[in-house]
ModelCIF file with pLDDT and N, C-alpha, C, O atoms, coordinates in Angstrom:
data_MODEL
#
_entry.id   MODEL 
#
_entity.id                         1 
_entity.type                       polymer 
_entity.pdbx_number_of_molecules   1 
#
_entity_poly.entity_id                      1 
_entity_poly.type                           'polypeptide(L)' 
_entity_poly.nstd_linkage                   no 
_entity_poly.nstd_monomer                   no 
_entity_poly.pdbx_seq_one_letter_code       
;(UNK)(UNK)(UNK)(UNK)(UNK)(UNK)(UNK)(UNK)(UNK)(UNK)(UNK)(UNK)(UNK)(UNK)(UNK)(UNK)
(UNK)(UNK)(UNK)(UNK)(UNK)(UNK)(UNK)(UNK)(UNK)(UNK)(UNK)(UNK)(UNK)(UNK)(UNK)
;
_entity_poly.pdbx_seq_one_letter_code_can   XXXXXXXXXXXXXXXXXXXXXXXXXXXXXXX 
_entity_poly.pdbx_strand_id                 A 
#
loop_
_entity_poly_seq.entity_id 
_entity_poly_seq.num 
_entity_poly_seq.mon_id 
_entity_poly_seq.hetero 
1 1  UNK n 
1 2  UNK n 
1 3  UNK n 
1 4  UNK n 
1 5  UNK n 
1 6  UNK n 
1 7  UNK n 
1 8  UNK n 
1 9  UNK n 
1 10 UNK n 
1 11 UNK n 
1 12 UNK n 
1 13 UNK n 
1 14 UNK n 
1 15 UNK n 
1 16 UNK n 
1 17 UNK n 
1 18 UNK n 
1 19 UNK n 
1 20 UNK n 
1 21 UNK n 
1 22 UNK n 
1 23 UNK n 
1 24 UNK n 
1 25 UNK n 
1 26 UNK n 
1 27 UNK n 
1 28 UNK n 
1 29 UNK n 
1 30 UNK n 
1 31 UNK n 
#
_struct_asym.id          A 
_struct_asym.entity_id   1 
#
loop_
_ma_qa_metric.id 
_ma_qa_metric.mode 
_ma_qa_metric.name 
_ma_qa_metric.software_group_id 
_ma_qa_metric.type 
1 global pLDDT . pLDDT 
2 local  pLDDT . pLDDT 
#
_ma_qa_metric_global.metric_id      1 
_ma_qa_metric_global.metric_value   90.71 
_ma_qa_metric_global.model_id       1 
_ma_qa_metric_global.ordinal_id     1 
#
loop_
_ma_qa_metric_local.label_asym_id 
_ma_qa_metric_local.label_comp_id 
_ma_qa_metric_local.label_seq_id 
_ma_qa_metric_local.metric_id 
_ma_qa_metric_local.metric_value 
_ma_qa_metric_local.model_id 
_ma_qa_metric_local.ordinal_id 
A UNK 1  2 94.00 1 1  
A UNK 2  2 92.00 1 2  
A UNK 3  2 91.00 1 3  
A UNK 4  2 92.00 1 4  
A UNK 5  2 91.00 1 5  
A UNK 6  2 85.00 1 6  
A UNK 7  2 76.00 1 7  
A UNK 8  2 77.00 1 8  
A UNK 9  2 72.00 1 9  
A UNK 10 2 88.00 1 10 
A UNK 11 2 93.00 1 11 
A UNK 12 2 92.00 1 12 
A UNK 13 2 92.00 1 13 
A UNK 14 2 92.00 1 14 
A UNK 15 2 92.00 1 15 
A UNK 16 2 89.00 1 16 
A UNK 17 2 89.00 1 17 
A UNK 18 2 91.00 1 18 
A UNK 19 2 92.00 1 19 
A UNK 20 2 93.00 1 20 
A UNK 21 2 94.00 1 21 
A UNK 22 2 94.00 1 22 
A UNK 23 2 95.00 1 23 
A UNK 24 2 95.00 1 24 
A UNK 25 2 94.00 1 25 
A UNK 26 2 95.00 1 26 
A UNK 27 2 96.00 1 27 
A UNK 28 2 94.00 1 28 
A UNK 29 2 93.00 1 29 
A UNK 30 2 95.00 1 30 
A UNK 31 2 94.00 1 31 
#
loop_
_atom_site.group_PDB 
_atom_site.id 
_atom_site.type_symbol 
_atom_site.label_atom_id 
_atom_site.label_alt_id 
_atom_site.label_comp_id 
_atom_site.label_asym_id 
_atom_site.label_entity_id 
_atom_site.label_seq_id 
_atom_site.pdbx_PDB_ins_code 
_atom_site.Cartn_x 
_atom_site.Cartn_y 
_atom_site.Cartn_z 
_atom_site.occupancy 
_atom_site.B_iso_or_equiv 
_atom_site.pdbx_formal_charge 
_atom_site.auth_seq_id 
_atom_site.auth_comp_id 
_atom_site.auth_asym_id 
_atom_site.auth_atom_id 
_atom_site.pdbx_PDB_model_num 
ATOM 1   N N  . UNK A 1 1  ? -64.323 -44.638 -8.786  1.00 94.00 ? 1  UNK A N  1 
ATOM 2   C CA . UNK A 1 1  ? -64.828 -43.442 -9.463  1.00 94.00 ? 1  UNK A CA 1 
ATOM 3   C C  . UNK A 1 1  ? -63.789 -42.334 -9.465  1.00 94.00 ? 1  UNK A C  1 
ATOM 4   O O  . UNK A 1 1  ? -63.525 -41.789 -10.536 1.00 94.00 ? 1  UNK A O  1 
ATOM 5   N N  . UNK A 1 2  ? -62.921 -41.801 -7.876  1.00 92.00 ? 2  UNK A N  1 
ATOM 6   C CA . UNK A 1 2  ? -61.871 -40.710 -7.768  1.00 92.00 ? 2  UNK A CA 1 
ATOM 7   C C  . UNK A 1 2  ? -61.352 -41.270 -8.995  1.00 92.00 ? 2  UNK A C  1 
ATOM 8   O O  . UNK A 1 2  ? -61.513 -40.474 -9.919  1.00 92.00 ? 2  UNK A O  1 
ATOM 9   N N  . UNK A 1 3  ? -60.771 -42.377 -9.357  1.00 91.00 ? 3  UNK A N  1 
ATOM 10  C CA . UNK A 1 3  ? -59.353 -42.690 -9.884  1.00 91.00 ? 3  UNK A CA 1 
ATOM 11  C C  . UNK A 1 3  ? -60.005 -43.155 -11.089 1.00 91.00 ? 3  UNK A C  1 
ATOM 12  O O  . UNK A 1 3  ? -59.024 -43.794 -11.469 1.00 91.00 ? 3  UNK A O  1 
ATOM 13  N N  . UNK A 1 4  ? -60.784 -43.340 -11.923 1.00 92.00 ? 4  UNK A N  1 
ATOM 14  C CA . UNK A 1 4  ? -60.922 -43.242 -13.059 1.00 92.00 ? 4  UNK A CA 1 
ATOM 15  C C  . UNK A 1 4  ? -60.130 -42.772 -14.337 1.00 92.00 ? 4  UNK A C  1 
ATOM 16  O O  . UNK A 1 4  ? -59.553 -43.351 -15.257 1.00 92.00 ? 4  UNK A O  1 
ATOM 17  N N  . UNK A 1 5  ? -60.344 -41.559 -14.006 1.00 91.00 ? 5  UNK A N  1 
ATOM 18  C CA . UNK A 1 5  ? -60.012 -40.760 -14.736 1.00 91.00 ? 5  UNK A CA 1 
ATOM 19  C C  . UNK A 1 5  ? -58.508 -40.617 -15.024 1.00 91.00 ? 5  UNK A C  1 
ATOM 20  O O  . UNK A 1 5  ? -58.204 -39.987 -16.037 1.00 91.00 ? 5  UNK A O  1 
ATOM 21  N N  . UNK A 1 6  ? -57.515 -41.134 -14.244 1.00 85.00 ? 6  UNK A N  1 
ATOM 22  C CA . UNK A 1 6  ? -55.903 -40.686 -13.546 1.00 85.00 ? 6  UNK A CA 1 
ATOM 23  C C  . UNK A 1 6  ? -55.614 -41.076 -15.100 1.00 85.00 ? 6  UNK A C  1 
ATOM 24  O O  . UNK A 1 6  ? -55.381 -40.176 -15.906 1.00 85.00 ? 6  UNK A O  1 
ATOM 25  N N  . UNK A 1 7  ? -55.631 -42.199 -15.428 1.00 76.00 ? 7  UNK A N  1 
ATOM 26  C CA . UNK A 1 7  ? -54.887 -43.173 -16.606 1.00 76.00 ? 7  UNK A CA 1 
ATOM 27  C C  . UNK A 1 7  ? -55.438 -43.411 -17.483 1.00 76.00 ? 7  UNK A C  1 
ATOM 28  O O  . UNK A 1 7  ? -55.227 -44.425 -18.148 1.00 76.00 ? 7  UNK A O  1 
ATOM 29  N N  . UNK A 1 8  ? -56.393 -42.466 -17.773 1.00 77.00 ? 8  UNK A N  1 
ATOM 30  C CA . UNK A 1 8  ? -57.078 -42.646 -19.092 1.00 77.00 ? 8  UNK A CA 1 
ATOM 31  C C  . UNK A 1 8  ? -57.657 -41.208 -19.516 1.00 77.00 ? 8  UNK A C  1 
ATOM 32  O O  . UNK A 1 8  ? -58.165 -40.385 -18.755 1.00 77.00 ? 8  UNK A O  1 
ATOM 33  N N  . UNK A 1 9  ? -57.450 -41.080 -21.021 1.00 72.00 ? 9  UNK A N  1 
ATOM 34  C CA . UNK A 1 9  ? -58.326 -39.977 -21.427 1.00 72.00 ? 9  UNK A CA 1 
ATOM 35  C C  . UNK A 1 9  ? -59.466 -39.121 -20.386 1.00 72.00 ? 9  UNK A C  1 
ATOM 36  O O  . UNK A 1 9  ? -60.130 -39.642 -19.490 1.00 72.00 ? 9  UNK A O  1 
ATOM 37  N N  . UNK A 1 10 ? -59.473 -37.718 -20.778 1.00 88.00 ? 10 UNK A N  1 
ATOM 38  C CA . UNK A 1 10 ? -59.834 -36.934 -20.159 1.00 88.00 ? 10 UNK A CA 1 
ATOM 39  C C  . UNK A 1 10 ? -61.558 -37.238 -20.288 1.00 88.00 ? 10 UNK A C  1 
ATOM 40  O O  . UNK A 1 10 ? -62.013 -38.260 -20.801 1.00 88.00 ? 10 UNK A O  1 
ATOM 41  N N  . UNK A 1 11 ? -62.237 -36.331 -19.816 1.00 93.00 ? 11 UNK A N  1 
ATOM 42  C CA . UNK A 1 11 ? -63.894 -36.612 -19.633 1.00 93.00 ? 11 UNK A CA 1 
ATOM 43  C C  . UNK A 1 11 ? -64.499 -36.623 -20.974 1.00 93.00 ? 11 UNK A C  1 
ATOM 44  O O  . UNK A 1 11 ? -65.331 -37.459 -21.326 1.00 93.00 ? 11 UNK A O  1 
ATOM 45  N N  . UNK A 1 12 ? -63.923 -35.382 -21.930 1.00 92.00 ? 12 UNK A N  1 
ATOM 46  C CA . UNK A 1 12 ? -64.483 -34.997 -22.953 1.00 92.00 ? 12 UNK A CA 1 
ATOM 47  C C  . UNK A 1 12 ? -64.127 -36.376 -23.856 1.00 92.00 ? 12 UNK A C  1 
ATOM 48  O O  . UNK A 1 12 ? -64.998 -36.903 -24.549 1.00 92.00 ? 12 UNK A O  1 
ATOM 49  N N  . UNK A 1 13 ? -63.030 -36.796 -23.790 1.00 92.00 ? 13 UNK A N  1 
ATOM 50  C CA . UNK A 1 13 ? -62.490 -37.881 -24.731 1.00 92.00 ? 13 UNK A CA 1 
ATOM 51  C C  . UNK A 1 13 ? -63.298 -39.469 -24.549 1.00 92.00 ? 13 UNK A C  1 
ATOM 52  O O  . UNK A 1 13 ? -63.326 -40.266 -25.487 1.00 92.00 ? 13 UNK A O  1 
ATOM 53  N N  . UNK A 1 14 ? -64.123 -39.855 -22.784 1.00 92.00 ? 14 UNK A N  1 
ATOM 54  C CA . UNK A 1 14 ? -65.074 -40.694 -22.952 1.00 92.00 ? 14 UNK A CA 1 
ATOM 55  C C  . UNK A 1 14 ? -66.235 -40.207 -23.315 1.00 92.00 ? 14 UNK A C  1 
ATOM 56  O O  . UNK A 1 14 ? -66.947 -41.204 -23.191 1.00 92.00 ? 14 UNK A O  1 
ATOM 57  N N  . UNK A 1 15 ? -66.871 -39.419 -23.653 1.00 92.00 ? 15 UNK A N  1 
ATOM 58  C CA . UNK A 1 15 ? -67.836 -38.869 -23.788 1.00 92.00 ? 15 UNK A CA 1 
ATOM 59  C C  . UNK A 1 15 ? -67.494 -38.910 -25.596 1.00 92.00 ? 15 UNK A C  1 
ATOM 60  O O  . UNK A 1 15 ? -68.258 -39.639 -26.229 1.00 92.00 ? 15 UNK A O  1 
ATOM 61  N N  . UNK A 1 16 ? -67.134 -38.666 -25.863 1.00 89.00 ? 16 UNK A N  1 
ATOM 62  C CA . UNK A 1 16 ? -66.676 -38.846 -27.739 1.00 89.00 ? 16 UNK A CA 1 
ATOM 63  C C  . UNK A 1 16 ? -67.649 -37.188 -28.050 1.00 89.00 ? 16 UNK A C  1 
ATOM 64  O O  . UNK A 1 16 ? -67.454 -36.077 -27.557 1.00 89.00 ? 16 UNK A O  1 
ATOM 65  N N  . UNK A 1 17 ? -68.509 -37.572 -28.876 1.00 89.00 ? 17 UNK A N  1 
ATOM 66  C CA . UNK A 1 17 ? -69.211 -36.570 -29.832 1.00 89.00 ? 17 UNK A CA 1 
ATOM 67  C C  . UNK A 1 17 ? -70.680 -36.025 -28.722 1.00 89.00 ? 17 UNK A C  1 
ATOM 68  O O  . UNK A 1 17 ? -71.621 -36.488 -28.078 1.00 89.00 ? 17 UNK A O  1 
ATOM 69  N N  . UNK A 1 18 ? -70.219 -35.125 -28.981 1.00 91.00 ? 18 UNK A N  1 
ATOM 70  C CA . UNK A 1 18 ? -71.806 -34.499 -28.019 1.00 91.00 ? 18 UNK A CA 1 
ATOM 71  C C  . UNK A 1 18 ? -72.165 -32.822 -28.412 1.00 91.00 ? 18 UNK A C  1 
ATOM 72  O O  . UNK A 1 18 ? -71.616 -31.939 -29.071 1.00 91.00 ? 18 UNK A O  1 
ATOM 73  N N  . UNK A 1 19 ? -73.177 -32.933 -27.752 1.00 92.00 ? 19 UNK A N  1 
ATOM 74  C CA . UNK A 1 19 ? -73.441 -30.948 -27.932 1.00 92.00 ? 19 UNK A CA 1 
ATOM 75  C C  . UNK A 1 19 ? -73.963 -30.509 -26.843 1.00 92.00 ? 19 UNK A C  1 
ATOM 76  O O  . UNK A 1 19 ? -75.109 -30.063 -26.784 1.00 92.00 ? 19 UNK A O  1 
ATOM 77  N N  . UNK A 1 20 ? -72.949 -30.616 -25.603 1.00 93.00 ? 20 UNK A N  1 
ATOM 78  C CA . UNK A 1 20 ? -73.626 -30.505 -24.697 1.00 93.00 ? 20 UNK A CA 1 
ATOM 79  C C  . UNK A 1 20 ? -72.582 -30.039 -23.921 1.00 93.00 ? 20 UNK A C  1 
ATOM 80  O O  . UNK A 1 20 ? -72.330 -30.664 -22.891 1.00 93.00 ? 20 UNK A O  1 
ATOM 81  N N  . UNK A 1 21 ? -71.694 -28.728 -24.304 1.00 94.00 ? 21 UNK A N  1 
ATOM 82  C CA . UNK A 1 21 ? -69.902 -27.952 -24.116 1.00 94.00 ? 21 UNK A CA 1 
ATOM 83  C C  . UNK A 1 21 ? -70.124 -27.742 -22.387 1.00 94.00 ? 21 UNK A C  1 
ATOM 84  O O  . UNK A 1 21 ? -69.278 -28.082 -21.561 1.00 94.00 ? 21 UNK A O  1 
ATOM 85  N N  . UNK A 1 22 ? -71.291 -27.184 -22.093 1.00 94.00 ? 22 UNK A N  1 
ATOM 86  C CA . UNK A 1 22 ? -71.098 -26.646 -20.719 1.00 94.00 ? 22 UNK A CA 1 
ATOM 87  C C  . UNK A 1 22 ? -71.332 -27.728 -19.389 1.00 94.00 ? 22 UNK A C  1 
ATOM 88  O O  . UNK A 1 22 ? -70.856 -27.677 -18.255 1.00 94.00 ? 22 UNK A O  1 
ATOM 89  N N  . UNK A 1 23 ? -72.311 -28.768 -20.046 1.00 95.00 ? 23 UNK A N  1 
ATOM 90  C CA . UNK A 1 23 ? -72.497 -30.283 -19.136 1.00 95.00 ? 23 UNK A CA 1 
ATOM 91  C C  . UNK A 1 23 ? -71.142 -30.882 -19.099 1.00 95.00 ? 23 UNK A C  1 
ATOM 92  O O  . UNK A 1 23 ? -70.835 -31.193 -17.948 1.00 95.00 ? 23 UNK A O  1 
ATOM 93  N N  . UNK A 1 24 ? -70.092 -31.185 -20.118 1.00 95.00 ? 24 UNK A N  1 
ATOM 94  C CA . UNK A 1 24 ? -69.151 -31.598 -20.235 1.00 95.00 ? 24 UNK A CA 1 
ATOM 95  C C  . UNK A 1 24 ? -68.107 -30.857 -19.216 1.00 95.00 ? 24 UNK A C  1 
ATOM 96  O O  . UNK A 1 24 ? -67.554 -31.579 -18.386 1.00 95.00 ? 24 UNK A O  1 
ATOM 97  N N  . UNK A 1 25 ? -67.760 -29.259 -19.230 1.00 94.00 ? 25 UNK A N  1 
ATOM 98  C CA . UNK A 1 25 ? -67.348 -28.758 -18.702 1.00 94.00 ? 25 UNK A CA 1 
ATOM 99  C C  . UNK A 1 25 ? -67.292 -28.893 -17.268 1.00 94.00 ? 25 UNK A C  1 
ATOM 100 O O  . UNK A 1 25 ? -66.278 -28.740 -16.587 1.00 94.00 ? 25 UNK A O  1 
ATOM 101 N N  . UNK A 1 26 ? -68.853 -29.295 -16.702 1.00 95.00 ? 26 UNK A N  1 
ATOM 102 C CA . UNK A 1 26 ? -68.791 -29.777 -15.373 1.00 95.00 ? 26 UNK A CA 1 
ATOM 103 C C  . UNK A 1 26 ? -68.641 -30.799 -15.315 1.00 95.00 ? 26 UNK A C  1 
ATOM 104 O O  . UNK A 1 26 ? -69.102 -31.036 -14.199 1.00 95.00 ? 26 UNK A O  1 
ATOM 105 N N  . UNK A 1 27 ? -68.359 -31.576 -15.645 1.00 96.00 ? 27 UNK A N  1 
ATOM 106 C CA . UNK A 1 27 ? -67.697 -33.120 -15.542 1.00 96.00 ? 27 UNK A CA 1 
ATOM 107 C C  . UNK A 1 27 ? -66.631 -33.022 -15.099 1.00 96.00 ? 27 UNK A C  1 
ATOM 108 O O  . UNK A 1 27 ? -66.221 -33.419 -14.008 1.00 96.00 ? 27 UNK A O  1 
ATOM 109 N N  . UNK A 1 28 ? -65.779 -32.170 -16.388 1.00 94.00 ? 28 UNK A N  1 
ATOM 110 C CA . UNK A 1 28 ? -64.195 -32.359 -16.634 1.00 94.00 ? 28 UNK A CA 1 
ATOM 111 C C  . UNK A 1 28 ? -63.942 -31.435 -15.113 1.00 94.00 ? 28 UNK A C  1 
ATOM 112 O O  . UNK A 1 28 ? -63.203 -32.135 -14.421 1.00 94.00 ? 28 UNK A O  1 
ATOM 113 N N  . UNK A 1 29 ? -64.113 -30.793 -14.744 1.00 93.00 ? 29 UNK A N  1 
ATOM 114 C CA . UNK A 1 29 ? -64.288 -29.499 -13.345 1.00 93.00 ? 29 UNK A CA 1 
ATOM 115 C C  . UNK A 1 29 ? -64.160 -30.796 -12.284 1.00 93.00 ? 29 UNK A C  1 
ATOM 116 O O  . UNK A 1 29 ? -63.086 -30.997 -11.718 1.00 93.00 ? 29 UNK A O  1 
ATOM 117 N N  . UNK A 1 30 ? -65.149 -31.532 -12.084 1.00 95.00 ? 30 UNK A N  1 
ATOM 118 C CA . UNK A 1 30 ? -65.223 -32.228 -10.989 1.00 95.00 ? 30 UNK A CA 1 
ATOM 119 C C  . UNK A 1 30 ? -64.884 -33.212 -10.781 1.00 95.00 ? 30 UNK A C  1 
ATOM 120 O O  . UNK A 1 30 ? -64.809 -33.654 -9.635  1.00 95.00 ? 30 UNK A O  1 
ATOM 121 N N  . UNK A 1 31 ? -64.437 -34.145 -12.278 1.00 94.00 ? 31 UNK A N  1 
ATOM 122 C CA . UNK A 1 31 ? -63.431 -35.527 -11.849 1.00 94.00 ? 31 UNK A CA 1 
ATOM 123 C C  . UNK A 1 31 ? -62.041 -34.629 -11.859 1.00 94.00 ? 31 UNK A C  1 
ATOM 124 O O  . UNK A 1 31 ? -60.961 -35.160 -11.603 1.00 94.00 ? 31 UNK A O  1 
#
């Protein structure tokens, strides 16, 4: 889960299309 994120697109970029700016925001914050 830590290391997910290292080598691949950022949170917003698996997540694709959404409307949901400030849920996303805490994602991208905490991975």
């Amino acid at each position: 889960v830590f290391e997910y994120f290292k080598n691949r697109n950022d949170v917003a970029a698996y997540i694709g299309d959404h409307k949901a700016p400030k849920e996303v925001g805490i994602l991208q914050d905490i991975f």
